[in-house]
N, C-alpha and C. Protein backbone atom coordinates (compact mmCIF):
# COMPACT_ATOMS: atom_id res chain seq x y z
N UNK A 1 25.28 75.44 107.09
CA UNK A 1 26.08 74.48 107.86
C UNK A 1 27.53 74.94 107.89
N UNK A 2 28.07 74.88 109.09
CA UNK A 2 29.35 75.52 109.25
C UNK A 2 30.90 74.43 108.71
N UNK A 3 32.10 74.75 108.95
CA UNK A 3 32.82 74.36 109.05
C UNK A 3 33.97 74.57 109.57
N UNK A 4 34.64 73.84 109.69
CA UNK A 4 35.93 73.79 110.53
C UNK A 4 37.67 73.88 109.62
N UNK A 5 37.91 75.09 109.68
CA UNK A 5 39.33 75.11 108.25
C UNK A 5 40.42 75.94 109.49
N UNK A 6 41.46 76.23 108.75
CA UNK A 6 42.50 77.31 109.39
C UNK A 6 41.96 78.86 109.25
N UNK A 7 42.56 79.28 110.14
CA UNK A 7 42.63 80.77 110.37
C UNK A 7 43.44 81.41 109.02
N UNK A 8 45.03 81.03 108.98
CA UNK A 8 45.51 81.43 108.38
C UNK A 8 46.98 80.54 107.59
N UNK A 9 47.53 80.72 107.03
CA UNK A 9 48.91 80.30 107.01
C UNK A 9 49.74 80.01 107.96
N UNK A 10 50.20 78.39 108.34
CA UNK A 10 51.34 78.59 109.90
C UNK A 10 52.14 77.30 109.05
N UNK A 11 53.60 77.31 109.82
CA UNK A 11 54.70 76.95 109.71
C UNK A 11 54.98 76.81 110.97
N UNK A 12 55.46 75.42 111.35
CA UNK A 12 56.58 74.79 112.12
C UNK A 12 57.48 73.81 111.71
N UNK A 13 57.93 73.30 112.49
CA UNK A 13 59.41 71.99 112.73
C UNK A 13 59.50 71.32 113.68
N UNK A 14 59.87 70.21 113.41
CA UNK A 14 60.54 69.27 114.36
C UNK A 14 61.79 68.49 114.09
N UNK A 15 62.64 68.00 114.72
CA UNK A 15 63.56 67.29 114.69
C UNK A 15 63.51 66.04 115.19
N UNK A 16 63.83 64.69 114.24
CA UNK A 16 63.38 63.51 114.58
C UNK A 16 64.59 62.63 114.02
N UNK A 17 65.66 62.07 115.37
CA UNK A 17 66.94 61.58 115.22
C UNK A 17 67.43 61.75 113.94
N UNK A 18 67.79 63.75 113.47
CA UNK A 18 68.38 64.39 113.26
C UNK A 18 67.96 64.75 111.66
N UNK A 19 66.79 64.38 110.92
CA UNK A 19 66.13 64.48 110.06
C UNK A 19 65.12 65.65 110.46
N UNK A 20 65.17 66.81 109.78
CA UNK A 20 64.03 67.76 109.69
C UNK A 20 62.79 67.63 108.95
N UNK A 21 61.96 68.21 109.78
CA UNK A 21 60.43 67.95 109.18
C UNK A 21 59.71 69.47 109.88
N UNK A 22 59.25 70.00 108.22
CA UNK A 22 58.61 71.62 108.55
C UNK A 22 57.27 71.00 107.77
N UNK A 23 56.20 71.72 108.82
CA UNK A 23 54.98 71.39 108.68
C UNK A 23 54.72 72.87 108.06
N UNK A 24 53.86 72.71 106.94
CA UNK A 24 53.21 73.78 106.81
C UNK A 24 52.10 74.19 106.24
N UNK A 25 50.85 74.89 107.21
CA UNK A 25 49.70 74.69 106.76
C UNK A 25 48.93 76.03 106.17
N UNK A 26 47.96 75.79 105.05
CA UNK A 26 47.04 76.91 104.26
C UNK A 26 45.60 76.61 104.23
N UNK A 27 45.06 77.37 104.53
CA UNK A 27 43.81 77.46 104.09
C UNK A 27 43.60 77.48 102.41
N UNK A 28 42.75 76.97 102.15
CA UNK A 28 42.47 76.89 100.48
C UNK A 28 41.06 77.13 99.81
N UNK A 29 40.48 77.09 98.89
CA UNK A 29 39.55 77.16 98.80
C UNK A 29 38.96 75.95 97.31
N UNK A 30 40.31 75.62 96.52
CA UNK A 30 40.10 74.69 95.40
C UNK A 30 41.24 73.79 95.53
N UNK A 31 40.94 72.61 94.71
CA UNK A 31 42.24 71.70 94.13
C UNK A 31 43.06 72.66 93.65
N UNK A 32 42.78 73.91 92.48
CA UNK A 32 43.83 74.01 91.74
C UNK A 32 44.56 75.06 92.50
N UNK A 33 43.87 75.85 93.57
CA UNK A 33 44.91 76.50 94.86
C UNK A 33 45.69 75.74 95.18
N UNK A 34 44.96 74.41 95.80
CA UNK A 34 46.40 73.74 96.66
C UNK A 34 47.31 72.83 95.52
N UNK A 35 47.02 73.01 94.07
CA UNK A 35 48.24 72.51 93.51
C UNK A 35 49.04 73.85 93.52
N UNK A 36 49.07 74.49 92.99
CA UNK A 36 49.48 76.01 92.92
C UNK A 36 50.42 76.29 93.87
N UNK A 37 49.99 75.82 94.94
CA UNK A 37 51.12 75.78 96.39
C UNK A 37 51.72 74.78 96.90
N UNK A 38 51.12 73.62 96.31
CA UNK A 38 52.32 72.37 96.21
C UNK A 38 53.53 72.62 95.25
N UNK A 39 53.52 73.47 94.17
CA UNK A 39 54.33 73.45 93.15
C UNK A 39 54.92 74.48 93.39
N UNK A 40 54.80 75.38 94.00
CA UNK A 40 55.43 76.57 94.77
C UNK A 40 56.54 76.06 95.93
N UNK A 41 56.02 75.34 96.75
CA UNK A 41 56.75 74.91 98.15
C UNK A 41 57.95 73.61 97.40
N UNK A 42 57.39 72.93 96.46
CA UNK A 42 58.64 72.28 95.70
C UNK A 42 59.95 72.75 95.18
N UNK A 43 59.43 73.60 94.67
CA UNK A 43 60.33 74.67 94.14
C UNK A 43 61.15 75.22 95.26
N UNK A 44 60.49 76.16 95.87
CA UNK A 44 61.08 76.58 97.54
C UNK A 44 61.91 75.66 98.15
N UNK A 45 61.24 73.88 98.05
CA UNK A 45 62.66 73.33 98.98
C UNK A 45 62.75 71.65 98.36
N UNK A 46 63.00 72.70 97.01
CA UNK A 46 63.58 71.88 95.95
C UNK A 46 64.77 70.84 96.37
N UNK A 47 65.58 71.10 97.53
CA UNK A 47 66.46 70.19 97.89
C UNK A 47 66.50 69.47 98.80
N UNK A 48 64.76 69.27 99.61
CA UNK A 48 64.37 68.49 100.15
C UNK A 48 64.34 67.06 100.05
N UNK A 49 64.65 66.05 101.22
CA UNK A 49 64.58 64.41 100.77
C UNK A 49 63.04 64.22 100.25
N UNK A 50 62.01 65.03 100.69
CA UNK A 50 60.73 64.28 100.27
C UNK A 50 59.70 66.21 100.66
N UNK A 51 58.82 66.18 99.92
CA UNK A 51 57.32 67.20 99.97
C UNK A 51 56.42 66.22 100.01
N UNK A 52 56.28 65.58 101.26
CA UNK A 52 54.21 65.09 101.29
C UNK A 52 53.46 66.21 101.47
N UNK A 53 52.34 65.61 100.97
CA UNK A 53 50.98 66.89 101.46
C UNK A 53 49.71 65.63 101.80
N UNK A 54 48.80 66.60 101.88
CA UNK A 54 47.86 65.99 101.99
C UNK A 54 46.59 67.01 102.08
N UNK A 55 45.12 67.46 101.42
CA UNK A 55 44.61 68.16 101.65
C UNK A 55 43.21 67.48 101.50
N UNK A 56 41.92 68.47 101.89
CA UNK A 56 40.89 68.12 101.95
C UNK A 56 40.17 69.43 101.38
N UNK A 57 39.34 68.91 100.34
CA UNK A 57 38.84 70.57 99.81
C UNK A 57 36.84 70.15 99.72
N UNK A 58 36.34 70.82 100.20
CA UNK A 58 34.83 71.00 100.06
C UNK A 58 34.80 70.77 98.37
N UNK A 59 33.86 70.51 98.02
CA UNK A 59 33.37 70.52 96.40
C UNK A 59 31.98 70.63 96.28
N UNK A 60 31.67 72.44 95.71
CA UNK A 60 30.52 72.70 96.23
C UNK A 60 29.29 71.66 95.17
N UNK A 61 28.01 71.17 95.38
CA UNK A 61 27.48 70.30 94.78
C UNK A 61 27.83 68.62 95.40
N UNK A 62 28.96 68.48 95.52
CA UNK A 62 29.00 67.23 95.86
C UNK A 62 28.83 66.78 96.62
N UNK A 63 28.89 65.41 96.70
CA UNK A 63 27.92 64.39 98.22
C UNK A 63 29.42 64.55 98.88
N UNK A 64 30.56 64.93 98.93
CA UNK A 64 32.04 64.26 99.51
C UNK A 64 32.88 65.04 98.99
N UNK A 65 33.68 65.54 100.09
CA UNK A 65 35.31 66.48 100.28
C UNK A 65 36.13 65.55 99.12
N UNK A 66 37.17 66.36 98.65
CA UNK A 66 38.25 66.07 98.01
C UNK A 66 38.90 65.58 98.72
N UNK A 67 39.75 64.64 98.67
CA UNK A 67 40.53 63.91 99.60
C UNK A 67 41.57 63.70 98.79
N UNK A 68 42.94 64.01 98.95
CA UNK A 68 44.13 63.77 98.04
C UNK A 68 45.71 63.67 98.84
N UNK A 69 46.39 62.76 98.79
CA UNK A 69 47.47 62.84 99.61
C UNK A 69 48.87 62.08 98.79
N UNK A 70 49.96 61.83 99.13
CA UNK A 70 51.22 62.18 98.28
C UNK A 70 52.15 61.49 99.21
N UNK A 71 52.84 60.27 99.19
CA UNK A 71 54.03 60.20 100.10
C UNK A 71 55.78 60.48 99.72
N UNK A 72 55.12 61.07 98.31
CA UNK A 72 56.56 61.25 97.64
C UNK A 72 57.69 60.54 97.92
N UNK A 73 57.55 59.56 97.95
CA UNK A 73 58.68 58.22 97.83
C UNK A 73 58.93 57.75 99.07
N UNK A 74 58.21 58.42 100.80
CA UNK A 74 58.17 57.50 101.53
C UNK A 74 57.37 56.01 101.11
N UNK A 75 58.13 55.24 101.54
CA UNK A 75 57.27 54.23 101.90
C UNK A 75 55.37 54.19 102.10
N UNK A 76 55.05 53.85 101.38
CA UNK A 76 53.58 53.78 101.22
C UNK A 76 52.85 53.34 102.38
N UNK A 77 52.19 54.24 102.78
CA UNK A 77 51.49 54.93 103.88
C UNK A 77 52.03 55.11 105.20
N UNK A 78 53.28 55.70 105.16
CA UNK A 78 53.77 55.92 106.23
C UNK A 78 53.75 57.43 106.10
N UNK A 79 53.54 58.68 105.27
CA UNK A 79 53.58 60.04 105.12
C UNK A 79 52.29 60.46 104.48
N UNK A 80 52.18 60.46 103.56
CA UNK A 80 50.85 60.98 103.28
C UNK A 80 49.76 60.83 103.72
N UNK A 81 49.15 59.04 104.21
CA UNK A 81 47.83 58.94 104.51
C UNK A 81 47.95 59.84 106.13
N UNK A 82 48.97 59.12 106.90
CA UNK A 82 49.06 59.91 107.92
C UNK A 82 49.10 61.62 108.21
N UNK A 83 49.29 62.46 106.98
CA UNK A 83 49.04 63.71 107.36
C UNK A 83 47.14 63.91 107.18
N UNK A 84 46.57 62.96 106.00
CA UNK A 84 45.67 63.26 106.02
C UNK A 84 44.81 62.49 107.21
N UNK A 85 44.94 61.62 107.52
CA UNK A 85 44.08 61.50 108.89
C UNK A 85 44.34 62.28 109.98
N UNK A 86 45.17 63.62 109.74
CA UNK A 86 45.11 64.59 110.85
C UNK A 86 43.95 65.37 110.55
N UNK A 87 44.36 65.86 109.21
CA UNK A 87 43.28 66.35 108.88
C UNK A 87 41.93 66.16 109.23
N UNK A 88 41.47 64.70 108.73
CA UNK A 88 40.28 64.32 109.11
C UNK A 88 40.26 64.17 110.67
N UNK A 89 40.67 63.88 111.58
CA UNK A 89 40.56 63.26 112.69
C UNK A 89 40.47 65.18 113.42
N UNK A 90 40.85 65.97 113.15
CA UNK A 90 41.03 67.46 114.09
C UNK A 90 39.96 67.91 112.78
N UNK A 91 39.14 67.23 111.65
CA UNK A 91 38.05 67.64 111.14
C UNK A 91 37.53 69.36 110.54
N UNK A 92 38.87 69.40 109.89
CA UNK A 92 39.31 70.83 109.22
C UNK A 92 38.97 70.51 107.77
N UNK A 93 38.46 71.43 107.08
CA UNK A 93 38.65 71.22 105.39
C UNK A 93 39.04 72.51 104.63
N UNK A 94 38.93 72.06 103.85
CA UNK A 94 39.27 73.21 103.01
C UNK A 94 41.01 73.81 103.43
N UNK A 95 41.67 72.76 103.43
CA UNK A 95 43.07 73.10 104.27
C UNK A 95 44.25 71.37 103.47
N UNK A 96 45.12 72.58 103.28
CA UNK A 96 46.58 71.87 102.41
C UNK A 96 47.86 71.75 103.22
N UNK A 97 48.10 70.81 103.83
CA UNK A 97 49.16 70.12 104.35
C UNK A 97 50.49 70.15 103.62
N UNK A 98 51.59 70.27 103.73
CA UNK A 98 52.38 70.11 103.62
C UNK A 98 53.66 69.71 104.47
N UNK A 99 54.55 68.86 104.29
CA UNK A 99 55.49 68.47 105.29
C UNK A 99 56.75 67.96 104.97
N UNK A 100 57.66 68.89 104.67
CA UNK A 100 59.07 68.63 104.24
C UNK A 100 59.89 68.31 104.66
N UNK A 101 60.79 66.86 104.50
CA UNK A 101 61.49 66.23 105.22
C UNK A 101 62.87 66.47 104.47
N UNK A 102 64.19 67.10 105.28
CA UNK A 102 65.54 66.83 104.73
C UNK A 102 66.12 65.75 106.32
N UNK A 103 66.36 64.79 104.92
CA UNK A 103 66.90 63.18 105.39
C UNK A 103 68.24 63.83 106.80
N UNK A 104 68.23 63.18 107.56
CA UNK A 104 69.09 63.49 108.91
C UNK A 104 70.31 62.29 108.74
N UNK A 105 70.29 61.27 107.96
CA UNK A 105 71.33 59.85 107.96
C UNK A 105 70.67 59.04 108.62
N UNK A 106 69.21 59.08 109.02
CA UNK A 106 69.51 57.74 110.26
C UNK A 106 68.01 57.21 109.89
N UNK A 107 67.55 55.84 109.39
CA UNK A 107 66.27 55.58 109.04
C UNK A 107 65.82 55.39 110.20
N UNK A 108 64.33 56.41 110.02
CA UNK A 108 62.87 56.19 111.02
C UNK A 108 62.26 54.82 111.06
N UNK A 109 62.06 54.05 110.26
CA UNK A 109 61.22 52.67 110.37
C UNK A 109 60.23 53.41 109.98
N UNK A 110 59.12 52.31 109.94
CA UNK A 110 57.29 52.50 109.31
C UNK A 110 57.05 53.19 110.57
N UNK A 111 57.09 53.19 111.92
CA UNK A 111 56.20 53.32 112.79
C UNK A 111 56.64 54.76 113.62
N UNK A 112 58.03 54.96 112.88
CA UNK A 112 59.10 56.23 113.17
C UNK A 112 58.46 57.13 111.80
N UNK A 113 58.05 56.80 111.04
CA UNK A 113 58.07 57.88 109.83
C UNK A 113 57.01 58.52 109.89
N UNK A 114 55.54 57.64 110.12
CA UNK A 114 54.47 57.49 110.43
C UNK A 114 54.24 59.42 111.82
N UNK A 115 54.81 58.78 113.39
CA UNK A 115 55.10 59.55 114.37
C UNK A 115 55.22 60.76 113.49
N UNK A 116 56.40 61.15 113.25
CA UNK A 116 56.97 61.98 112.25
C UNK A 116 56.02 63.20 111.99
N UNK A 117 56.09 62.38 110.59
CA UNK A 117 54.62 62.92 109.23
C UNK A 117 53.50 63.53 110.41
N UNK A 118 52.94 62.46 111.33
CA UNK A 118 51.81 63.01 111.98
C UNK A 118 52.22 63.98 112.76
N UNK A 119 53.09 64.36 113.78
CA UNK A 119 53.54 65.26 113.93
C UNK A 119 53.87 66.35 113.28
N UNK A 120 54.57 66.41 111.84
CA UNK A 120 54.66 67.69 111.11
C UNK A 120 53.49 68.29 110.92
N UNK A 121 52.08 67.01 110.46
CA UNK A 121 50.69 68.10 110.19
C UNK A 121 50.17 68.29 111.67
N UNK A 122 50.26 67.83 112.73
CA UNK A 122 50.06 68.47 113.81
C UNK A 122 50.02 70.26 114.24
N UNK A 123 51.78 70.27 114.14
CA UNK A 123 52.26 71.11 114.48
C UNK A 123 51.78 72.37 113.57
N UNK A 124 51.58 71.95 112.09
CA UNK A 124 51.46 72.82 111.32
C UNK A 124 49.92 73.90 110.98
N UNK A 125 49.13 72.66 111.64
CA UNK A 125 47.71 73.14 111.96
C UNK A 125 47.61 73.85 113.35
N UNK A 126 48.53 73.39 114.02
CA UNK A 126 48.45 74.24 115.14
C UNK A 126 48.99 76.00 115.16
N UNK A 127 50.43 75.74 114.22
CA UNK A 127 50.75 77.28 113.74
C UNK A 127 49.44 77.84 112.90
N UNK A 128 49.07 77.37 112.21
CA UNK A 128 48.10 78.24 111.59
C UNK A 128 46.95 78.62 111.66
N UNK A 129 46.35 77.86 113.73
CA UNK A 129 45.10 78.43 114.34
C UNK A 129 43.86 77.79 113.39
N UNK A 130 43.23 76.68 114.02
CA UNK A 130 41.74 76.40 113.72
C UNK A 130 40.66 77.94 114.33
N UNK A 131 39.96 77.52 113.26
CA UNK A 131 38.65 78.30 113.32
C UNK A 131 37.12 77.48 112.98
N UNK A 132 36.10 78.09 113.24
CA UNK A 132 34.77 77.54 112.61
C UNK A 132 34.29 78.63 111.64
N UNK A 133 33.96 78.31 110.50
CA UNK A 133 33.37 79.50 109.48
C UNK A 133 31.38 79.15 109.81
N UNK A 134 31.23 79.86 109.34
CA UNK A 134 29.56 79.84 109.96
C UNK A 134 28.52 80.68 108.67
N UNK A 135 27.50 81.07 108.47
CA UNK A 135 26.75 81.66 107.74
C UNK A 135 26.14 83.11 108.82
N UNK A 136 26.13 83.76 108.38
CA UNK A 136 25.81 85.06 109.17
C UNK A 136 25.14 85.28 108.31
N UNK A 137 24.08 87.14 108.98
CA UNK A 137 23.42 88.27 108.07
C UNK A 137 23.89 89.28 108.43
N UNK A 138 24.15 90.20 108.04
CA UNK A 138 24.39 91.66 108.32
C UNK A 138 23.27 92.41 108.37
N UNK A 139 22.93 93.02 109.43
CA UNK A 139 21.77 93.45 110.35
C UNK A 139 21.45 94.71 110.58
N UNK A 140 20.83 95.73 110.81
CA UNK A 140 20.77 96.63 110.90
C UNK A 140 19.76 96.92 112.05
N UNK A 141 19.94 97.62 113.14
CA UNK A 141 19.01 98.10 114.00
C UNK A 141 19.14 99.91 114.25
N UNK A 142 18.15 100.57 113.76
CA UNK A 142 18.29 101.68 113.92
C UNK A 142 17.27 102.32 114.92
N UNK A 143 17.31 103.62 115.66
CA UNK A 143 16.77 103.47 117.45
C UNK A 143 16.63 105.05 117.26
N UNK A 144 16.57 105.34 118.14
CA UNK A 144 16.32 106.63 119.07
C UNK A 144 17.25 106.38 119.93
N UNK A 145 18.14 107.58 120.34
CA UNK A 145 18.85 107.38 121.85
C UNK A 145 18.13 106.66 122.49
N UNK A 146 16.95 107.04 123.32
CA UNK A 146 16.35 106.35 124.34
C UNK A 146 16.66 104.81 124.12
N UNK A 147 16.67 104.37 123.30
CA UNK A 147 17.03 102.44 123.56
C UNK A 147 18.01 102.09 123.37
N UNK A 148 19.00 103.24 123.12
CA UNK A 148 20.53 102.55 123.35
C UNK A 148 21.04 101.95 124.13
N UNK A 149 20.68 102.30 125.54
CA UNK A 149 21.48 101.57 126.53
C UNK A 149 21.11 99.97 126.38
N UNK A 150 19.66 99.72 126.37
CA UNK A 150 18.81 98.65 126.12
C UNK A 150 19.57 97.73 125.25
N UNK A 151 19.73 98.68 124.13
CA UNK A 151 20.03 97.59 122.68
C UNK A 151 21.53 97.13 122.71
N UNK A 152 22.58 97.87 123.80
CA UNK A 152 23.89 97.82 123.97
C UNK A 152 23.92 96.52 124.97
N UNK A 153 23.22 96.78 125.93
CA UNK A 153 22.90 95.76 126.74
C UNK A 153 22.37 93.92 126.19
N UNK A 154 21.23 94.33 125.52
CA UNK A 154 21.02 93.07 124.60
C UNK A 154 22.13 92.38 124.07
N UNK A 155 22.75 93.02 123.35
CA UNK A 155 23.73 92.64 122.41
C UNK A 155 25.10 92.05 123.07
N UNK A 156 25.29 93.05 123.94
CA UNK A 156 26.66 92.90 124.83
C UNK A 156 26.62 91.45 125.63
N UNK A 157 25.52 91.24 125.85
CA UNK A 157 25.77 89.95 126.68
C UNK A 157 25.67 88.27 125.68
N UNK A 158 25.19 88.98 124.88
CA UNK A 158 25.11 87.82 123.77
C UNK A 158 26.75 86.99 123.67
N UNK A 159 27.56 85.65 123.32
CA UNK A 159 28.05 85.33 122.85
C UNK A 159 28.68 86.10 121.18
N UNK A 160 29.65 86.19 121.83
CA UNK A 160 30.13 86.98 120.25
C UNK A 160 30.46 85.86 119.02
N UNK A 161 29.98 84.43 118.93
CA UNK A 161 30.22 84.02 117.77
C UNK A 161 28.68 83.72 117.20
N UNK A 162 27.82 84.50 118.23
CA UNK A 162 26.47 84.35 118.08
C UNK A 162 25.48 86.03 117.13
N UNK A 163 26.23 86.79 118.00
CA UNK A 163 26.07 88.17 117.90
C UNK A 163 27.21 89.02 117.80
N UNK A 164 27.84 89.90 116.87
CA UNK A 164 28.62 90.84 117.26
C UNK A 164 28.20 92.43 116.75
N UNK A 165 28.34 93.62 117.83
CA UNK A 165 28.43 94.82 116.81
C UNK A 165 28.91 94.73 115.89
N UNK A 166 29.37 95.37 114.88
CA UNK A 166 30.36 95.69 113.67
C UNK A 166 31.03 96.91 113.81
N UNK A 167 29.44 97.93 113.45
CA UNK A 167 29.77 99.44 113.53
C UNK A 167 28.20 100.04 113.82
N UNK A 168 28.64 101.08 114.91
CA UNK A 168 27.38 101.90 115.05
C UNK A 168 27.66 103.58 114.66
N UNK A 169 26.43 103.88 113.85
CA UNK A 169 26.80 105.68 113.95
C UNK A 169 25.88 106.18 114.66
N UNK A 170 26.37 107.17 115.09
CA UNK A 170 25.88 108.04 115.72
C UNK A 170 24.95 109.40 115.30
N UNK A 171 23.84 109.56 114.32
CA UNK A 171 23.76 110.98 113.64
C UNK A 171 22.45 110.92 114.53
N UNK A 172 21.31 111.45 113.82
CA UNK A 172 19.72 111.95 114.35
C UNK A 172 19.36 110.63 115.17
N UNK A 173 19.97 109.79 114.48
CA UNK A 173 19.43 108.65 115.27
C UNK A 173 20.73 107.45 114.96
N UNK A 174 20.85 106.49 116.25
CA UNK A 174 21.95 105.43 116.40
C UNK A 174 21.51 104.11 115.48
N UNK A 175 22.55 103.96 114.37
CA UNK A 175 22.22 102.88 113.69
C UNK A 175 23.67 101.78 114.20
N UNK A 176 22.79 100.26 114.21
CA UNK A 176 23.71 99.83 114.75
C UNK A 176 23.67 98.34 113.40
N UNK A 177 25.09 98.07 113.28
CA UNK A 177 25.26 97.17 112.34
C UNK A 177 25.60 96.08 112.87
N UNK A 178 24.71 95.09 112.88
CA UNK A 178 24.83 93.88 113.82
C UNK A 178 25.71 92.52 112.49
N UNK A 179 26.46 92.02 113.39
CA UNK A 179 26.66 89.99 112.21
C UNK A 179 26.31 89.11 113.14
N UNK A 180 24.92 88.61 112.55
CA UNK A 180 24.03 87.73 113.23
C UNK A 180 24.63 86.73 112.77
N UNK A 181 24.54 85.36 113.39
CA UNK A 181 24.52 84.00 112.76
C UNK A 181 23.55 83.62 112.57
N UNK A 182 22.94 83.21 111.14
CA UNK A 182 21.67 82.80 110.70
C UNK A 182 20.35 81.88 111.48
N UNK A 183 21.39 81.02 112.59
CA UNK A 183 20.15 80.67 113.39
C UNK A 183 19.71 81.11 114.40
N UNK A 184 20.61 82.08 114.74
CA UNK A 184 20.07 83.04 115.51
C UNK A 184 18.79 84.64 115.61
N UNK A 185 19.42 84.65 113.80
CA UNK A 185 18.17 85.96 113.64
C UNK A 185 16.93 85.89 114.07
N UNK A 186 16.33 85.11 114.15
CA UNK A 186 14.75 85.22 114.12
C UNK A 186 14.73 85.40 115.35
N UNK A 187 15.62 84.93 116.57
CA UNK A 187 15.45 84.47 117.85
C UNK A 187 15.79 86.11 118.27
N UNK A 188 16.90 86.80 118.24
CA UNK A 188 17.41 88.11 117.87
C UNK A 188 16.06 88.95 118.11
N UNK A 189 15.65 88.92 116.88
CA UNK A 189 14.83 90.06 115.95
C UNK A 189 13.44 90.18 117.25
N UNK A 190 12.92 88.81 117.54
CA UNK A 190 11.98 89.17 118.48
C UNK A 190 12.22 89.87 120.00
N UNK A 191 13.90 89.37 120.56
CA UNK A 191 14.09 89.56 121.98
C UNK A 191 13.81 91.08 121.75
N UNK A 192 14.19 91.79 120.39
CA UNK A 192 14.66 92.97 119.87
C UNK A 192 12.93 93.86 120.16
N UNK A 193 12.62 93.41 119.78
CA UNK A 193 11.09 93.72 119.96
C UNK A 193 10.32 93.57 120.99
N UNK A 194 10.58 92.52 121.59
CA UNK A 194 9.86 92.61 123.18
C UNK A 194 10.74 93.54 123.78
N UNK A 195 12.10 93.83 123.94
CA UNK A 195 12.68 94.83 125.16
C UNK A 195 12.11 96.12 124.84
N UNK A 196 11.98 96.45 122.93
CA UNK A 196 11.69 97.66 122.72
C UNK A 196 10.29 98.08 122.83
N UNK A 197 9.40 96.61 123.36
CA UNK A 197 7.78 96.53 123.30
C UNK A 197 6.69 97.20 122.14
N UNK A 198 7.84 96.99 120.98
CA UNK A 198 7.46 96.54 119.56
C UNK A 198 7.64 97.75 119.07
N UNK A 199 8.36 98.82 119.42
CA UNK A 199 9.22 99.84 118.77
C UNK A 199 10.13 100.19 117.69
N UNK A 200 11.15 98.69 118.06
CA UNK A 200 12.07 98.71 117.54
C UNK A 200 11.80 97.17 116.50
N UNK A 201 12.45 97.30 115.03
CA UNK A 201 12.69 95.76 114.43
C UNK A 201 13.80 96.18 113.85
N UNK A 202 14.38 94.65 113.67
CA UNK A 202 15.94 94.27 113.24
C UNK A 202 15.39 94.14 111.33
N UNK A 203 16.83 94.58 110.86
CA UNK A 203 16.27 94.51 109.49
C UNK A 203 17.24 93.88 108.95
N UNK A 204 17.20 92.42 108.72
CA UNK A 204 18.55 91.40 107.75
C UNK A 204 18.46 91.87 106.44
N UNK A 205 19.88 92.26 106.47
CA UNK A 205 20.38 92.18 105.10
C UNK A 205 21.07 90.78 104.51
N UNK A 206 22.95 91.54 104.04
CA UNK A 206 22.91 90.57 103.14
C UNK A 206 23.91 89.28 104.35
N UNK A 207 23.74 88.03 103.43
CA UNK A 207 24.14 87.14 104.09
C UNK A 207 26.17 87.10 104.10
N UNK A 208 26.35 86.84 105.04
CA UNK A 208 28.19 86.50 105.14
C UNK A 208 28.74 85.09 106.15
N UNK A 209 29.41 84.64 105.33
CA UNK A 209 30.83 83.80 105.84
C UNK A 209 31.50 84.81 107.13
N UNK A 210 31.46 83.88 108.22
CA UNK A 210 32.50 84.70 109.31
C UNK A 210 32.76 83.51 109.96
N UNK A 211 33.63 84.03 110.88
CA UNK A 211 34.32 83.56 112.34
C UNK A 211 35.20 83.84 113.23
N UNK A 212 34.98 83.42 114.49
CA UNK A 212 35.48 83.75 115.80
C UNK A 212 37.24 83.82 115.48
N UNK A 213 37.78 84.51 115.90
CA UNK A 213 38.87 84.66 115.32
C UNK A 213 39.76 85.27 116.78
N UNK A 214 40.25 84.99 117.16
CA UNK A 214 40.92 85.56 118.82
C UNK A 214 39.78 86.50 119.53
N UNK A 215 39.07 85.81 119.60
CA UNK A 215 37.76 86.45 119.71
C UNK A 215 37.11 87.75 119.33
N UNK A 216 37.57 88.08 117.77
CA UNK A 216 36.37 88.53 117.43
C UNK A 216 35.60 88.02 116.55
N UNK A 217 34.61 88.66 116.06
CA UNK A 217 33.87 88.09 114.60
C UNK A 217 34.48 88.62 113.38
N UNK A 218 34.61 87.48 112.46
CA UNK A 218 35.23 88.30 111.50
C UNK A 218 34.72 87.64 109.91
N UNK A 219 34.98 88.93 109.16
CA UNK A 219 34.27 88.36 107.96
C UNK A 219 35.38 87.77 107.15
N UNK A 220 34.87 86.27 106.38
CA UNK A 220 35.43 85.79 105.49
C UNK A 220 35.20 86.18 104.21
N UNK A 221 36.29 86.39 103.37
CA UNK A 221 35.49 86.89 102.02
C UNK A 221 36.72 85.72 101.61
């Protein structure tokens, strides 16, 4: 079963009647990562009016995501819950919010702070590019020239978050290293065999974490 986290690390800002707010978002993989980088980014802007966060972390075994959020002396629930219902609502996990406010002189209100906050994790998930992570196999199809064009063809038209080459060599014979997505292999492995009219079979190896990534496939480690 797949999921939905960041690509990578992103950073933005906004200005809100003259109070700054830098959003900034990480991919994570534990609680004690995203404390690790809450206590890092404190430090960093140690002379900030306020550090909310808010994150959501998978917990492998459990029935339910980590859910943890922080309004650091805003007003209670006007910063924290609101970064995390970005989270949940654009349905990312495994991803640590952060959103640093230096005070501008001029109070937001509940419904101004609120805007705000949701806006900083907006922006900040947006710098740092959603992705879907997925379960793949790493594949192997090895041929005779003669079915190259065939097997280039197969493949090429496939959806690349479905199918991608990796790497093919070229020696006595063309081996081609396919990243299947797991519900796709079986479906794969036969088209693979009827074009080659039972010549050719796909051989799954080992299993991988990937995703579409400016469109390519890419492995998560």
């Amino acid at each position: 079963m797949g999921y939905r986290t960041v690509a990578d690390y992103g950073i933005d800002e906004h200005i809100e009647k003259k109070s700054r707010f830098i959003g900034q978002a990480w991919p994570v993989r534990t609680e004690e990562e995203a404390k690790q980088i809450l206590e890092a980014t404190r430090k960093e802007y140690w002379d900030a009016s306020h550090n909310v966060y808010a994150y959501r972390i998978q917990s492998p075994g459990a029935s339910s995501d980590i859910l943890k959020f922080s309004d650091d002396g805003e007003p209670g629930g006007t910063a924290g819950k609101p970064c995390l219902d970005v989270l949940l609502g654009e349905d990312v996990t495994n991803v640590l919010v952060i959103v640093t406010r230096y005070f501008g002189g001029t109070l937001l209100g509940t419904g101004g702070l609120v805007r705000a906050y949701t806006k900083g994790a907006q922006i900040a998930l947006a710098a740092a590019g959603k992705i879907r992570i997925e379960s793949y196999q790493m594949c192997v199809l090895s041929m005779d020239y003669t079915y190259l064009a065939k097997m280039q063809y197969l493949i090429g038209k496939k959806p690349k978050d479905e199918c991608s080459e990796m790497e093919t060599v070229y020696e006595d014979q063309v081996t081609m290293h396919l990243l299947i997505r797991e519900d796709q292999v079986t479906k794969i492995a036969e088209e693979i065999t009827a074009v080659s009219e039972g010549k050719l079979s796909l051989k799954p190896g080992e299993k991988k974490k990937a995703a579409l990534v400016k469109g390519r496939l890419q492995i998560i480690t």
